[in-house]
Protein backbone atom coordinates (compact mmCIF):
# COMPACT_ATOMS: atom_id res chain seq x y z
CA UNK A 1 0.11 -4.89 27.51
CA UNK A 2 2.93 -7.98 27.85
CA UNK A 3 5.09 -8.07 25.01
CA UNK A 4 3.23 -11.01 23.30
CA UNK A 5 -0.66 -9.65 24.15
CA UNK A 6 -2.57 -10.30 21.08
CA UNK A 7 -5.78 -7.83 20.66
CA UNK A 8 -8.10 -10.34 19.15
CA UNK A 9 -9.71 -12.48 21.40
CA UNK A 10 -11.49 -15.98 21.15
CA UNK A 11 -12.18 -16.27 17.37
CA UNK A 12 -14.70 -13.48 16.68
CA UNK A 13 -16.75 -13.34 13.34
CA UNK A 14 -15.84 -10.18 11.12
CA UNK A 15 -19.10 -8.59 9.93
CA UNK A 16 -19.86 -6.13 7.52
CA UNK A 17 -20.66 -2.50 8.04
CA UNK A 18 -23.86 -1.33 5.92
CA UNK A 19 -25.45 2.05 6.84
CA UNK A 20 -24.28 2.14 10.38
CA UNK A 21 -25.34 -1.36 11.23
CA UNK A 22 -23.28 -4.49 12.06
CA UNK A 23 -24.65 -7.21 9.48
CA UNK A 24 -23.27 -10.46 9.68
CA UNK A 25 -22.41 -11.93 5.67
CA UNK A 26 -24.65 -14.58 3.91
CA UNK A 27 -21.96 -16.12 1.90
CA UNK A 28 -19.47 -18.45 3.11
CA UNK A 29 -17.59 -18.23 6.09
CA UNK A 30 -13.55 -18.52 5.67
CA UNK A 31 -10.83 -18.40 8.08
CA UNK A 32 -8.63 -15.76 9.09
CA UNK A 33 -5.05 -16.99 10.28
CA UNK A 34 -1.81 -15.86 11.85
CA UNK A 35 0.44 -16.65 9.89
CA UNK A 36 2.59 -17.16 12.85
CA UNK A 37 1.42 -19.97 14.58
CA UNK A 38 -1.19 -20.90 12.16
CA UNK A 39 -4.14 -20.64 14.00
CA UNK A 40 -7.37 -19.37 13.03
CA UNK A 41 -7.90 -16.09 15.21
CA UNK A 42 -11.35 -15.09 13.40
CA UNK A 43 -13.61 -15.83 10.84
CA UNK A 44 -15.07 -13.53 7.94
CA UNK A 45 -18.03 -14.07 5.24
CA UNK A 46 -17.23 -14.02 1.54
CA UNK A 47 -20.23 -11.59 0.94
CA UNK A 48 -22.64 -12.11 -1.84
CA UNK A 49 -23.53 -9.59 -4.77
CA UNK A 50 -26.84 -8.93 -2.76
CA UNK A 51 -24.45 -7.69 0.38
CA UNK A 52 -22.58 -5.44 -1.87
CA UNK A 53 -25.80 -3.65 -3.82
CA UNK A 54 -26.86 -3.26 -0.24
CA UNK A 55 -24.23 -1.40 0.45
CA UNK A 56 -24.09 0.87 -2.04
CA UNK A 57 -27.20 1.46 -1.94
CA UNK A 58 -26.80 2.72 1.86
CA UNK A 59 -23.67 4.80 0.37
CA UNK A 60 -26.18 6.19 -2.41
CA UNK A 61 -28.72 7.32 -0.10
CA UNK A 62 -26.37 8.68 2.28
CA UNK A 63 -24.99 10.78 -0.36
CA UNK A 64 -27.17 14.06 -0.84
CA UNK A 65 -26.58 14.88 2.72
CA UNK A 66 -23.41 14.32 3.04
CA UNK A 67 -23.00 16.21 -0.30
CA UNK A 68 -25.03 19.50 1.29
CA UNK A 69 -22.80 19.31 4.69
CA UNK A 70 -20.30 21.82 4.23
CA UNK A 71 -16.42 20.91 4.10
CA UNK A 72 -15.45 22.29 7.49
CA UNK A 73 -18.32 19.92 9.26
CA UNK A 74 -17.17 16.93 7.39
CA UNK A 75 -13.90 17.48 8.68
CA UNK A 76 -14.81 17.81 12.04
CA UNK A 77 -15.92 13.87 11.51
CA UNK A 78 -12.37 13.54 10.58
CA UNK A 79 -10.62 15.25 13.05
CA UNK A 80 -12.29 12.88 15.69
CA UNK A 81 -11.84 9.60 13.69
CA UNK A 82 -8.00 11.16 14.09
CA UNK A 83 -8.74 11.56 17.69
CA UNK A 84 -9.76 7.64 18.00
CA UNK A 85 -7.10 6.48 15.97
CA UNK A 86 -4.81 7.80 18.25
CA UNK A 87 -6.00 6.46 21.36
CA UNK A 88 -6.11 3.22 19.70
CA UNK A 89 -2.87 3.63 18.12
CA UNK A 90 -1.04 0.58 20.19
CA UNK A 91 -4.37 -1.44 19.83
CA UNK A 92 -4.72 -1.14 15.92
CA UNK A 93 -1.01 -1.76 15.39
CA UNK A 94 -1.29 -5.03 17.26
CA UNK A 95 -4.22 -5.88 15.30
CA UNK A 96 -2.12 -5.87 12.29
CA UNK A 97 0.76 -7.89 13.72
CA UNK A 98 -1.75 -10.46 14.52
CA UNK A 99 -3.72 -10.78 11.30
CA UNK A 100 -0.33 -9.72 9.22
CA UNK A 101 2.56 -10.89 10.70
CA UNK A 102 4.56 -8.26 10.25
CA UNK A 103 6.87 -6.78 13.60
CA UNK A 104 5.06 -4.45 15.65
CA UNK A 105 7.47 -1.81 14.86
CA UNK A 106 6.30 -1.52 11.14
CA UNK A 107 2.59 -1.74 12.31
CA UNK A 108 3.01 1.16 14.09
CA UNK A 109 5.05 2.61 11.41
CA UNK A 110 1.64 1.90 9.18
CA UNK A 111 -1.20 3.44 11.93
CA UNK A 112 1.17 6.47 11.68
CA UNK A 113 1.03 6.42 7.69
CA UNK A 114 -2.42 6.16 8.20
CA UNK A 115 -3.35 8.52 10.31
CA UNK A 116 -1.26 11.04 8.00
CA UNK A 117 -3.94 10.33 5.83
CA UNK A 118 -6.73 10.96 8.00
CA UNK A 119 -4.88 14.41 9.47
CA UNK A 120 -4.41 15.70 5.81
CA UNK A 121 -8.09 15.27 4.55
CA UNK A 122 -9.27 17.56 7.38
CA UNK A 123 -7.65 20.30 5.41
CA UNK A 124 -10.00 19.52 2.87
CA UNK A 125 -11.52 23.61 3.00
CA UNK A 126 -8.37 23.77 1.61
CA UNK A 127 -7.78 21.06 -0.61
CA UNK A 128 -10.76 21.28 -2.38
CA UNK A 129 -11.17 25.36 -3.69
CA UNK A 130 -11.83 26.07 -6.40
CA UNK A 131 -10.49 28.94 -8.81
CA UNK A 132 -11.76 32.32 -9.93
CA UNK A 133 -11.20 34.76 -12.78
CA UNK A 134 -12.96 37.95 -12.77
CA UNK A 135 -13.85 40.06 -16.27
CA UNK A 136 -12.81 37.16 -18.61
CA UNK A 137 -15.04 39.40 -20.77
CA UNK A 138 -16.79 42.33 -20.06
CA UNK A 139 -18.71 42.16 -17.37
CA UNK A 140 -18.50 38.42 -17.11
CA UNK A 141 -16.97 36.18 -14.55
CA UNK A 142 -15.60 32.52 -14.34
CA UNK A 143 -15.14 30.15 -12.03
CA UNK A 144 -14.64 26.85 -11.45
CA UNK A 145 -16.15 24.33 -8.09
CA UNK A 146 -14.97 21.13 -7.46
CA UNK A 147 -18.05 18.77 -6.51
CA UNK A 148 -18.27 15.29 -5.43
CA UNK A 149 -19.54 12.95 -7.58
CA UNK A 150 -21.37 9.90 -5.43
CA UNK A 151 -20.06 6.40 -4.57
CA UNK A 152 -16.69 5.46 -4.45
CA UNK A 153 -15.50 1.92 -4.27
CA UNK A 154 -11.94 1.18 -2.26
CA UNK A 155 -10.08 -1.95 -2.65
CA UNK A 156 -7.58 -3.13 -0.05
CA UNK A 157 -4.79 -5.37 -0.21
CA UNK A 158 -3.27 -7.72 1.83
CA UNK A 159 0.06 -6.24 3.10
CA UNK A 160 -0.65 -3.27 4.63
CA UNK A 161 -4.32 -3.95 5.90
CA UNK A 162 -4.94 -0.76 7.57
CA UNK A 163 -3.21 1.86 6.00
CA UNK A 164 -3.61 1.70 2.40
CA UNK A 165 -7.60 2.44 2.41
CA UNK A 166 -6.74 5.22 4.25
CA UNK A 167 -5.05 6.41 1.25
CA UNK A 168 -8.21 6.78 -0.50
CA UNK A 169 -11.04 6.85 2.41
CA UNK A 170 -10.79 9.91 4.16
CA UNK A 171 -10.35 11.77 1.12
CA UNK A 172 -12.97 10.49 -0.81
CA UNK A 173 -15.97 11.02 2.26
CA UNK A 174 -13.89 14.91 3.29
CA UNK A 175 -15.44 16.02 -0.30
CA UNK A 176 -18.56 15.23 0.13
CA UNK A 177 -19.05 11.09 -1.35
CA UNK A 178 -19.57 7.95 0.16
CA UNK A 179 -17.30 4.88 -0.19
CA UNK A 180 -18.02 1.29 0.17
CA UNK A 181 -14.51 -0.21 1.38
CA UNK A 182 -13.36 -3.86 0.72
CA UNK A 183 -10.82 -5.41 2.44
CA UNK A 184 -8.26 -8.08 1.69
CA UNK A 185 -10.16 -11.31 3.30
CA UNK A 186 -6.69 -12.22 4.65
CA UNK A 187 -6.84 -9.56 6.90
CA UNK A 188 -10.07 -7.67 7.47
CA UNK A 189 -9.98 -7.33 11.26
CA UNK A 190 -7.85 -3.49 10.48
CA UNK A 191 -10.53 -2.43 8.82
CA UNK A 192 -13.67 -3.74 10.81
CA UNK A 193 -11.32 -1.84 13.89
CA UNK A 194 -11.43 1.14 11.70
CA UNK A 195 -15.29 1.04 10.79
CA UNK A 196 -15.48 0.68 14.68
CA UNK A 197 -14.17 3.77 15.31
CA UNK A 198 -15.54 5.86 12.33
CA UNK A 199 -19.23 4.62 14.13
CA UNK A 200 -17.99 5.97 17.66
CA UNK A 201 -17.27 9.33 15.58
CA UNK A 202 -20.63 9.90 14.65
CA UNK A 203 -20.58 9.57 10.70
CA UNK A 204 -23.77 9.45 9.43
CA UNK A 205 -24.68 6.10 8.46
CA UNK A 206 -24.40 4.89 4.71
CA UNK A 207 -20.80 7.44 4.60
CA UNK A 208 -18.69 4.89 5.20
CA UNK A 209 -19.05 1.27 4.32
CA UNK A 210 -17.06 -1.99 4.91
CA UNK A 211 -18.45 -5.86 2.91
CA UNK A 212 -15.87 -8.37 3.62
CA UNK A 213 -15.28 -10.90 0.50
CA UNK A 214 -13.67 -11.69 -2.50
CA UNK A 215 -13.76 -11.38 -6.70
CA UNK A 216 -17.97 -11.51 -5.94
CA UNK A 217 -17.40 -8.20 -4.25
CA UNK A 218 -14.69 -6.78 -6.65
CA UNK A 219 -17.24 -7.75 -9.55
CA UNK A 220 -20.08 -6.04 -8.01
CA UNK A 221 -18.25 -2.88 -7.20
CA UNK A 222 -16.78 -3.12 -11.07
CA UNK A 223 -20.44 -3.89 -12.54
CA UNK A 224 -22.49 -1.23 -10.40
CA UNK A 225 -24.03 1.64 -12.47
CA UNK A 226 -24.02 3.90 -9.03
CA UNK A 227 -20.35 3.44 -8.31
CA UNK A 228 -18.87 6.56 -9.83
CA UNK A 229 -15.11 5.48 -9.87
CA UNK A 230 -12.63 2.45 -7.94
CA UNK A 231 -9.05 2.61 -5.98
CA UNK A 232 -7.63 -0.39 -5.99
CA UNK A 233 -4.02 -1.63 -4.89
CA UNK A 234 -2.71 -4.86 -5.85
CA UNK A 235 -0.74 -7.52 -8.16
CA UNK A 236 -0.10 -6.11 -11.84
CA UNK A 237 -1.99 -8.90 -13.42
CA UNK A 238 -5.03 -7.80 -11.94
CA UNK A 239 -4.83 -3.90 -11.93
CA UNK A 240 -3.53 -4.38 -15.68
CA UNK A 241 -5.93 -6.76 -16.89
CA UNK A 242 -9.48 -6.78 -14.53
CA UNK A 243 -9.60 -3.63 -12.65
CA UNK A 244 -8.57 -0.43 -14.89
CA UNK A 245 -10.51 -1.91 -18.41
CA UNK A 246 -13.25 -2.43 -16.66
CA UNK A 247 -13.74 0.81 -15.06
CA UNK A 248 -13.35 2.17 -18.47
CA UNK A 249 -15.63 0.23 -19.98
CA UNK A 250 -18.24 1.56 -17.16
CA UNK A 251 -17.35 5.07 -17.55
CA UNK A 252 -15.83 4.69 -13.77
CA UNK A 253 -12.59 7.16 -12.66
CA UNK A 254 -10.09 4.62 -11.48
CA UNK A 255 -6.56 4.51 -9.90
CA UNK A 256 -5.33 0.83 -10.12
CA UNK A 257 -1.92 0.38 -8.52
CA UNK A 258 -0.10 -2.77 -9.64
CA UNK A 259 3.24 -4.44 -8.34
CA UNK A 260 6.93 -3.88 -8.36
CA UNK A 261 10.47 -4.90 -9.25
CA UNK A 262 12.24 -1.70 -7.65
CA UNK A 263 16.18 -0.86 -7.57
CA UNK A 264 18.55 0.15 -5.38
CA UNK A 265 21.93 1.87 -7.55
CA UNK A 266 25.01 1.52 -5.01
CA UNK A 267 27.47 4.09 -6.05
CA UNK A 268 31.60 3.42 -5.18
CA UNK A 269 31.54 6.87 -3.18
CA UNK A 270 28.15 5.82 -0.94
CA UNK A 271 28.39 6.13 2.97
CA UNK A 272 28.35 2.68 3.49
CA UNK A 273 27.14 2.42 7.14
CA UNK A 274 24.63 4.42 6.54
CA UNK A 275 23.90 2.54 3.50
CA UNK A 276 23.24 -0.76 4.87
CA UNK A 277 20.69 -0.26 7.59
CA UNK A 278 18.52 1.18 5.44
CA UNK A 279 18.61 -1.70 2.54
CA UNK A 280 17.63 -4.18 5.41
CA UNK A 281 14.64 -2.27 6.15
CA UNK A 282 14.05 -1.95 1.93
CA UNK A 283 14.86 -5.05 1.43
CA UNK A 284 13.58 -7.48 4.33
CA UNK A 285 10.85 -5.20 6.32
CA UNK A 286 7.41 -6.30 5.94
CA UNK A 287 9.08 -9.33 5.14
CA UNK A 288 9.32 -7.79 1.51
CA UNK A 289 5.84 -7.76 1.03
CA UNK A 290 6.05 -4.02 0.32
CA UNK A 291 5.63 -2.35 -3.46
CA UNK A 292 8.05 -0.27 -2.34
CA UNK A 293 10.62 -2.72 -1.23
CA UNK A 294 13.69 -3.03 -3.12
CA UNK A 295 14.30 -6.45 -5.53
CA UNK A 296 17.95 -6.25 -6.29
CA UNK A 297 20.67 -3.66 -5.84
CA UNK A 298 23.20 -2.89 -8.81
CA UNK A 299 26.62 -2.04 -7.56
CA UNK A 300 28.02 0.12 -9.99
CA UNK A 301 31.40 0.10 -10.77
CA UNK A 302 34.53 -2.19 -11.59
CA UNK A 303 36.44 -1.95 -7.96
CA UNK A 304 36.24 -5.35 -6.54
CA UNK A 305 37.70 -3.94 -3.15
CA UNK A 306 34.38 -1.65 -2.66
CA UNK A 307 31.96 -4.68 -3.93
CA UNK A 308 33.76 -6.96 -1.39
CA UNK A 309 33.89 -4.43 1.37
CA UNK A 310 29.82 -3.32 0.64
CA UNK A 311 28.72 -7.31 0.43
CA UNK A 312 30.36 -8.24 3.59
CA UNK A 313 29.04 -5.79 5.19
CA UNK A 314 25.14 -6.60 3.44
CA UNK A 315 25.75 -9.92 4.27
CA UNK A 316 26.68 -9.87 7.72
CA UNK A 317 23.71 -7.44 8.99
CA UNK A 318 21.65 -9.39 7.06
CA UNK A 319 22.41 -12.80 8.60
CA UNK A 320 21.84 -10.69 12.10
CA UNK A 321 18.07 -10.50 11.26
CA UNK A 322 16.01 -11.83 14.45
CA UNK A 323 12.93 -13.81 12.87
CA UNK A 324 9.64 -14.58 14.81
CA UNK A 325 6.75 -13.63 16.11
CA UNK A 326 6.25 -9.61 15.32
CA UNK A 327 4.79 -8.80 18.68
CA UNK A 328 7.85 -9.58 20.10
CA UNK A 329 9.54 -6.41 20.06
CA UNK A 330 13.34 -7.48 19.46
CA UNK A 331 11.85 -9.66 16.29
CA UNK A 332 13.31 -7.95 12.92
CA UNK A 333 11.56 -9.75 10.63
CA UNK A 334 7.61 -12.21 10.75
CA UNK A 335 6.62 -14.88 8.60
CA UNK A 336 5.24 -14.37 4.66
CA UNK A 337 1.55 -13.66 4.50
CA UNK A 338 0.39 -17.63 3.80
CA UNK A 339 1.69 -20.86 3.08
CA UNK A 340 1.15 -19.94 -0.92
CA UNK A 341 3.64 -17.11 -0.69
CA UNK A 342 5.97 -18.50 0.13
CA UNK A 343 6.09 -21.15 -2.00
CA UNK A 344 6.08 -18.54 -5.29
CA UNK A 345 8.65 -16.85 -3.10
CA UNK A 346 10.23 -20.30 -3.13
CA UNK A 347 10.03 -20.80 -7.02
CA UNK A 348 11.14 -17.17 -7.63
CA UNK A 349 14.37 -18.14 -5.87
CA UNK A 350 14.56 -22.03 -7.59
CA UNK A 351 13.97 -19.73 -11.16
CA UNK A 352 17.33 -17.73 -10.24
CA UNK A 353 19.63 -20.56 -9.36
CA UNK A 354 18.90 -22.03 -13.26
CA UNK A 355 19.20 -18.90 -14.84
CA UNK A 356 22.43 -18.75 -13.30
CA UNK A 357 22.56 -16.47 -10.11
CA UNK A 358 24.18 -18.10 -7.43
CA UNK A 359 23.51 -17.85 -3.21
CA UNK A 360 25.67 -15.61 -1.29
CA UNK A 361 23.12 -15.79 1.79
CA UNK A 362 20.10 -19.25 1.61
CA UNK A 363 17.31 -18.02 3.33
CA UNK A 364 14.66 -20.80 2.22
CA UNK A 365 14.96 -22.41 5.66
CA UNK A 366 14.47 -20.19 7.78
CA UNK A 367 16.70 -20.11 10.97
CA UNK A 368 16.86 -19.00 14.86
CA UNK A 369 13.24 -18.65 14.74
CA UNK A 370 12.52 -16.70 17.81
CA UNK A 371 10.12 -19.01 19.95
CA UNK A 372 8.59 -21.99 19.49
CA UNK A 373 6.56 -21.36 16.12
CA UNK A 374 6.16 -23.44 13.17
CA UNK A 375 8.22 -22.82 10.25
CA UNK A 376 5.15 -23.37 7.85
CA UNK A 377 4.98 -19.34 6.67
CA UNK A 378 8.27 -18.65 7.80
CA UNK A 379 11.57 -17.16 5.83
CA UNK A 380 14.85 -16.16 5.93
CA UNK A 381 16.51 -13.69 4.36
CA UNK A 382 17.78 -14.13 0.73
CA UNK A 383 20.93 -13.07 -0.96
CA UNK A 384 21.34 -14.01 -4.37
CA UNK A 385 24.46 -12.77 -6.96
CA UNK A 386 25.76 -12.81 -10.52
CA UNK A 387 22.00 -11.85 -11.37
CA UNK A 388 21.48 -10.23 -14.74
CA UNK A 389 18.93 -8.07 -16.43
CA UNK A 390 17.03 -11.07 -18.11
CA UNK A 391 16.22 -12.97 -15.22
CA UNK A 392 13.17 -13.54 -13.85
CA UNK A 393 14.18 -12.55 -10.52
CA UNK A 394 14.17 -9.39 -12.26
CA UNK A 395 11.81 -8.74 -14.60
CA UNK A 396 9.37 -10.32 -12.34
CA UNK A 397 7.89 -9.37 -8.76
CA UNK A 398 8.74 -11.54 -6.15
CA UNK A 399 7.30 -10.01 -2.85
CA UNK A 400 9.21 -11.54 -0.64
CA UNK A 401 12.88 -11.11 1.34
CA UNK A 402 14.92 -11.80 -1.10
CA UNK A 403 17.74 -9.28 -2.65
CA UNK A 404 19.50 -10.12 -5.85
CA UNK A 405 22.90 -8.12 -6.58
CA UNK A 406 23.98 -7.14 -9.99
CA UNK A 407 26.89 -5.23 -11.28
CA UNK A 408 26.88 -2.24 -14.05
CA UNK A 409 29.77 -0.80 -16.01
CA UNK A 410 28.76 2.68 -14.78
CA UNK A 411 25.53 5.11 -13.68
CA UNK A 412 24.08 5.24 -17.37
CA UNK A 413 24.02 1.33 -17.34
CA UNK A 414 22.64 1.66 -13.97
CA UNK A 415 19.93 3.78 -15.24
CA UNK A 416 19.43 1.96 -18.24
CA UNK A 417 18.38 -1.11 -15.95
CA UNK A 418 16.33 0.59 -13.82
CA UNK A 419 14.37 2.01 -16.88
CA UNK A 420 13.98 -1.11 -19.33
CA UNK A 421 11.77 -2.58 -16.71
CA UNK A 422 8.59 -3.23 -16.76
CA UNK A 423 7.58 -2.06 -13.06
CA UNK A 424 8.03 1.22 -12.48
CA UNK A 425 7.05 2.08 -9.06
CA UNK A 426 10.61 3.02 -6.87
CA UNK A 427 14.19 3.51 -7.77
CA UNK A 428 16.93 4.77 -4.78
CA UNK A 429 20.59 5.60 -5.45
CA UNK A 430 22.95 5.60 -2.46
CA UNK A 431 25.92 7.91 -3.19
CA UNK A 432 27.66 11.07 -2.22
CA UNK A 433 28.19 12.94 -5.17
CA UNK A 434 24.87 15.40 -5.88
CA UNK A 435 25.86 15.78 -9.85
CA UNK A 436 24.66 11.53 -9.52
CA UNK A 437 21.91 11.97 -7.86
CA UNK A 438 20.43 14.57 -9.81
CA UNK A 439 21.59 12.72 -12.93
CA UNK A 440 19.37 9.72 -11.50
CA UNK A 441 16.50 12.02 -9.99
CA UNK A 442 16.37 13.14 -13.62
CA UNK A 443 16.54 10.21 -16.04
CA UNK A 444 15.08 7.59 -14.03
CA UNK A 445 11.66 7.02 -15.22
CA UNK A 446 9.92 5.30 -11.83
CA UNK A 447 6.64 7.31 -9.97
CA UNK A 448 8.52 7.55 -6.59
CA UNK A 449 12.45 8.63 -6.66
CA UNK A 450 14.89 7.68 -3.53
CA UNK A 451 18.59 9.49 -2.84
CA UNK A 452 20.05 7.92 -0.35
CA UNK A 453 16.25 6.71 1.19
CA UNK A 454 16.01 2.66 0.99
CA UNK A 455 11.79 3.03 1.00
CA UNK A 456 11.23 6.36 -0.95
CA UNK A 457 7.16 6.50 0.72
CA UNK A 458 5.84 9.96 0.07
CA UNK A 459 4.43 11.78 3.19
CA UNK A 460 0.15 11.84 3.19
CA UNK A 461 0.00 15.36 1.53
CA UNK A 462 2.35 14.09 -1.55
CA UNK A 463 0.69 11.99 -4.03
CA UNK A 464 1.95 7.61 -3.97
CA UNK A 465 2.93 7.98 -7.56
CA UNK A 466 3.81 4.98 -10.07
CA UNK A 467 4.58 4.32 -14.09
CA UNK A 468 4.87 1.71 -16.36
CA UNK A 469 3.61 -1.82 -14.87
CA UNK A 470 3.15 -0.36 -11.61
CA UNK A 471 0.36 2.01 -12.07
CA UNK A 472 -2.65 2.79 -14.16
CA UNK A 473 -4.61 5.97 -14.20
CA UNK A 474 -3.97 9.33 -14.13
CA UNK A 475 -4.48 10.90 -10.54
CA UNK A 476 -3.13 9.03 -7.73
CA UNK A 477 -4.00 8.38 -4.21
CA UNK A 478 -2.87 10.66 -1.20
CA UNK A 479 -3.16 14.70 -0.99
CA UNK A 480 -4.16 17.17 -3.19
CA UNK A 481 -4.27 14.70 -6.30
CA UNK A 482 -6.11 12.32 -4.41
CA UNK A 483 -9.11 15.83 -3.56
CA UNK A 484 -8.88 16.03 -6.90
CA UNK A 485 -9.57 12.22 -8.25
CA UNK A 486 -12.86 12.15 -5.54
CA UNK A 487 -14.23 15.96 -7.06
CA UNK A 488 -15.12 16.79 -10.56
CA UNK A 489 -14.40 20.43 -11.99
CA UNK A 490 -17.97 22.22 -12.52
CA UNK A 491 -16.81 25.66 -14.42
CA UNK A 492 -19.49 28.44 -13.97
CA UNK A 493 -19.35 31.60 -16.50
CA UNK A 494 -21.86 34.25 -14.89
CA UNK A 495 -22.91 37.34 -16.30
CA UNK A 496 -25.97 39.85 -14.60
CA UNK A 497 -27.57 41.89 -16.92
């Protein structure tokens, strides 16, 4: 491929994948467009409820089956989905870039993620045992299976199209139930890619589902009587508010994971080279469109020669940031999702300059643009100081690349700020004193914990944890917690006469 080789061709429709068939939606047909350029490089229906009790009602037949084929045979399905995956690993990844926007070099840091995901559900002989106790009483035994339970429902976002169903997907159809996944209408050409390939496996049809669409979709999936439980990633408002009450007022299991506001805690003693590279990639990677990205750093402390010395050196690397098109491969940083981004981006940063923070680095036009592209989704990086705790810039998500800095007194402070807000998804401290870090490990009360790590992501077998704002449920996506969210624990006490 040339550097700038985009994988979609022409303007193809997206369809929808019912019970191993390509079915093209009866609802309205919308526009899918790179952000880059603006152009529209495919179209996708906005399903109908009809399109979505279709599919589920593939996933529900499909399910006894699938149910009675033993763990090691689903797996096999798995292990060559892996095996596509990878041969289509530079294909996929450009397929994000294009629909996205983001550089090439974090879509292919996203196939990997998902294919993690894919590789640690065919351990699922494993994942899924159960437990045994023998003589609990006399001559009685207990143990305990963990069974499927049906349909699953799978809700994608926008900014990381292909891997975060993965997340859910693969574990949910290794145990033995069928899933009905829906797709950010943004960006639904990762997935239809992935449905591709889970067809050239060989999965039975009705296992694995895609319907393209919007709140329709979302509604049926909530509303359905034979969807036993929902993942769903996106904004807090909606995981808060639409998706986790009314899963429990169906009786469905549910992991809803919300936004973020996360930290970064710059100690005096940090390594500051090795400090900085990785808050550009927290920071301004994905174009901070990441619930993992950091918001604002607090530089802790009263030594104005280490906060001038640690700024300079922010400031310049982050002015250094190429911005363009993301399948060219020396671009740093693509444009914002949509034209609506970035004008609540915009706002977010408006919000901070009257509550008082001031610009160290303007980023709202963006600059050097890298080709001849239109600035219309386009930004630059963001540096903002003299932010404090009450600001909206902080209390609120912005998901963009911005980076506010704040000062505290000292690491309690620190941790106090990290912990009297509302999101609660990721937290880093930078330093090189262990008695700090464990101090912070320990007290900070966020799902996912980085020391010294700008984008604390746990590996595929580690569960994407979350608190406060940022999460609701109990179990949450990813490895053995995520086997355990798609089974149910049936506890057999046996006794022969």
């Amino acid at each position: 491929m040339t550097i700038l080789e985009e994988p979609i061709k022409g303007v193809p429709m997206i369809k929808n994948y019912i019970d191993g068939e390509w079915v093209e939606s009866k609802g309205d047909i919308i526009d899918v467009v790179n952000p880059v350029n603006c152009e529209t490089i495919a179209k996708v229906g906005i399903s109908t409820k009809e399109e979505i009790d279709d599919a589920v009602k593939a996933a529900q037949e499909a399910y006894p089956d699938w149910r009675a084929t033993p763990p090691v045979a689903r797996a096999r399905y798995l292990f060559r989905l892996k095996e596509l995956l990878e041969e289509h690993f530079e294909e996929v990844s450009r397929v994000q870039t294009q629909e996205h926007g983001k550089t090439i070099d974090e879509s292919r840091g996203e196939t990997r993620r998902g294919i993690e995901n894919v590789e640690v559900a065919c351990g699922i002989p494993t994942l899924m045992m159960g437990e045994f106790s023998e003589d609990i009483a006399s001559g009685i035994d207990e143990y305990l299976i963990r069974v499927p339970l049906g349909v699953f429902g799978i809700i994608g976002p926008f900014n990381f199209p292909f891997m975060i169903p993965l997340w859910s997907a693969p574990y949910a159809v290794a145990t033995g139930n069928t899933v009905v996944v829906k797709p950010s209408s943004e960006v639904p050409c990762s997935q239809s890619k992935i449905a591709e390939l889970v067809d050239e496996a060989g999965f039975p049809p009705g296992v694995w589902n895609v319907v393209n669409g919007g709140r329709t979709v979302v509604n049926g999936m909530l509303d359905h009587p034979e969807i036993e439980g929902i993942t769903f990633v996106g904004s807090t408002p909606t995981a808060r508010d639409v998706i986790y009450p009314r899963c429990g007022a169906t009786g469905k299991r549910v992991i809803a994971q919300g936004g973020a506001a996360n930290f970064m805690v710059i100690m005096p003693d940090c390594n500051i080279r090795g400090t900085v590279p990785a808050l550009m990639t927290s920071f301004f990677g994905n174009a901070g469109q990441r619930c993992l990205a950091g918001q604002n750093i607090i530089i802790v402390g009263n030594d104005d020669k280490f906060y001038n010395e640690f700024m300079d050196a922010v400031t310049a690397t982050t002015k250094g940031i190429i911005i363009g098109n993301g399948l060219d491969e020396s671009v740093q940083m693509g444009p914002v999702r949509d034209t609506q981004k970035k004008e609540t981006i915009l706002n977010y940063i408006e919000s901070g300059l009257k509550q008082g923070a001031t610009l160290r680095l303007d980023g709202r036009k963006a600059e050097k643009i890298v080709g001849d592209y239109p600035d219309t989704c386009f930004l630059g990086a963001t540096v903002m100081e003299n932010v404090t705790r009450d600001m909206k810039i902080v209390t609120e998500e912005i998901f963009g690349p911005t980076m506010g800095v704040m000062k505290a007194k000292d690491l309690d402070e620190a941790i106090g700020i990290c912990n009297e807000n509302p999101f609660r998804n990721a937290d880093a401290i930078f330093t090189s004193n262990g008695k700090d870090a464990r101090k912070f490990q320990y007290e900070c009360n966020c799902g996912n914990v980085g020391i010294n790590v700008g984008i604390a992501a746990p590996m595929a077998f580690y569960p994407f944890s979350g608190m406060g704002n940022s999460f609701y449920g109990t179990l949450h996506t990813q490895g053995k917690e995520a086997a355990r969210f798609f089974t149910e624990s049936k506890v057999c006490i046996q006794r022969w006469l």
